[in-house]
Protein backbone atom coordinates (compact mmCIF):
# COMPACT_ATOMS: atom_id res chain seq x y z
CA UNK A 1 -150.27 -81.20 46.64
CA UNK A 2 -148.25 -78.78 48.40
CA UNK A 3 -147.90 -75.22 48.14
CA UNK A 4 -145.19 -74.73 45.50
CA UNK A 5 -144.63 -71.02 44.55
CA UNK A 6 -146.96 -70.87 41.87
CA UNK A 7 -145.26 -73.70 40.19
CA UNK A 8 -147.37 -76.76 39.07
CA UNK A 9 -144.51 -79.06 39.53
CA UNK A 10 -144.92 -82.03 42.40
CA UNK A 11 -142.35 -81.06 45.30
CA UNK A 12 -140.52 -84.01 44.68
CA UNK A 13 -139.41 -82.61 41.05
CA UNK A 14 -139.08 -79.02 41.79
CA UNK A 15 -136.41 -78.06 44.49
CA UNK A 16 -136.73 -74.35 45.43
CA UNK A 17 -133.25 -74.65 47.41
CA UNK A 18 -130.73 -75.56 45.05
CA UNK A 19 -127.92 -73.22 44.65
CA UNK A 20 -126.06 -72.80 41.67
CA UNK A 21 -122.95 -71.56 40.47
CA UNK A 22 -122.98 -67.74 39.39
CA UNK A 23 -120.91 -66.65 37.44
CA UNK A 24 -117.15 -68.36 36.91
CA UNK A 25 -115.76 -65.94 34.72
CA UNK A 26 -116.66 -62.73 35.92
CA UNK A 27 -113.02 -61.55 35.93
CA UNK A 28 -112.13 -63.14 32.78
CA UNK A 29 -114.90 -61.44 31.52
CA UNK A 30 -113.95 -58.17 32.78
CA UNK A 31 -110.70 -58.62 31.07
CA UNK A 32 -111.69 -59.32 27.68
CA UNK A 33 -114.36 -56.81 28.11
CA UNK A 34 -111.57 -53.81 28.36
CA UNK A 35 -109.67 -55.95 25.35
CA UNK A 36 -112.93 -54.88 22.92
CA UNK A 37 -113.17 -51.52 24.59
CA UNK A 38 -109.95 -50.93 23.62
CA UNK A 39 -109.62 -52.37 20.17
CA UNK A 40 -113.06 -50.50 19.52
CA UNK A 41 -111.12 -47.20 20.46
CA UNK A 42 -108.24 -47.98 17.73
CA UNK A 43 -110.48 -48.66 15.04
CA UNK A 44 -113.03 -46.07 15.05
CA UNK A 45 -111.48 -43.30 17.57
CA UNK A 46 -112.54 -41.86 20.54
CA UNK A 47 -115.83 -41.93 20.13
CA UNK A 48 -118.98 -41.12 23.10
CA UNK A 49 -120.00 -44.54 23.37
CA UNK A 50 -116.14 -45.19 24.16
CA UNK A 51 -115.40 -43.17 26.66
CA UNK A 52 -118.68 -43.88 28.48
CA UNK A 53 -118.13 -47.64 28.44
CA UNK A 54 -114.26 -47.49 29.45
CA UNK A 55 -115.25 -45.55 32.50
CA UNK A 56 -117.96 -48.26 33.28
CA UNK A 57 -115.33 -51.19 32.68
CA UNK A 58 -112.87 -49.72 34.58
CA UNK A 59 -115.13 -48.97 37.58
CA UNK A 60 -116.42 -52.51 37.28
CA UNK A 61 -112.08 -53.26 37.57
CA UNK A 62 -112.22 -51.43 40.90
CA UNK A 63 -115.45 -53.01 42.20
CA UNK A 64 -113.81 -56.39 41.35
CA UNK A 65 -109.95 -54.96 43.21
CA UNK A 66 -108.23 -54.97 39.18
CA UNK A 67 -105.79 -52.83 38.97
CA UNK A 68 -104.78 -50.94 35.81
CA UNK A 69 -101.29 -53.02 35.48
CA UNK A 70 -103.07 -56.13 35.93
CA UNK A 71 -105.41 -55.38 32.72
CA UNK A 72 -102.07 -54.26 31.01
CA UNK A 73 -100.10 -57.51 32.35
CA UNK A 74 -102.88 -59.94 30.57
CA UNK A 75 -103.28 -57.41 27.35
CA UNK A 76 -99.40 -58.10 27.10
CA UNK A 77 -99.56 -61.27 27.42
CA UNK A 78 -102.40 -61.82 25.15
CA UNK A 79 -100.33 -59.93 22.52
CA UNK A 80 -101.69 -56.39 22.86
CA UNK A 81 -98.80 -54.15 23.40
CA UNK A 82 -100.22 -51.51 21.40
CA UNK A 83 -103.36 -51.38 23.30
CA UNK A 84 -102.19 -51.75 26.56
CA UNK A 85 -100.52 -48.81 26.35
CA UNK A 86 -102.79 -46.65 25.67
CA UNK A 87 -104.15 -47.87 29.00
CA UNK A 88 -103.56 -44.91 31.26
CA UNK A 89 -103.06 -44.88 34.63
């Protein structure tokens, strides 16, 4: 047999060059991800672990070109009004 990575699988069966899919959803993800954030914040307050993960959602917005009034545009349409404005800008 061949050399296969460490792997005792035939090369036939084991295909070190397939490429997969990722991720789909990362900005769907994103979304709902500031949705909990958010409904987190109205339930227990501003709490530490709040404000530390809203900064890390939003920066993961920027990384992914989100803008604030697009997260506000799909909280609104989910039915969030309350939430999304306490979205600042």
């Amino acid at each position: 047999m061949w050399d296969t990575n460490g792997g005792k699988f035939p090369r036939v069966l084991y295909n070190l060059n397939v490429v997969r899919k990722k991720s789909g959803k990362k900005y769907e993800k994103t979304y709902q991800r500031i949705q909990l954030i958010l409904q987190k914040q109205a339930k227990y307050g501003e709490t530490k672990w709040v404000q530390k993960t809203l900064v890390k959602a939003l920066a993961r917005c920027k990384k992914y070109g989100i803008s604030i009034s697009m997260v506000q545009d799909y909280l609104t349409t989910k039915g969030y009004k309350d939430l999304a404005a306490k979205l600042s800008k």
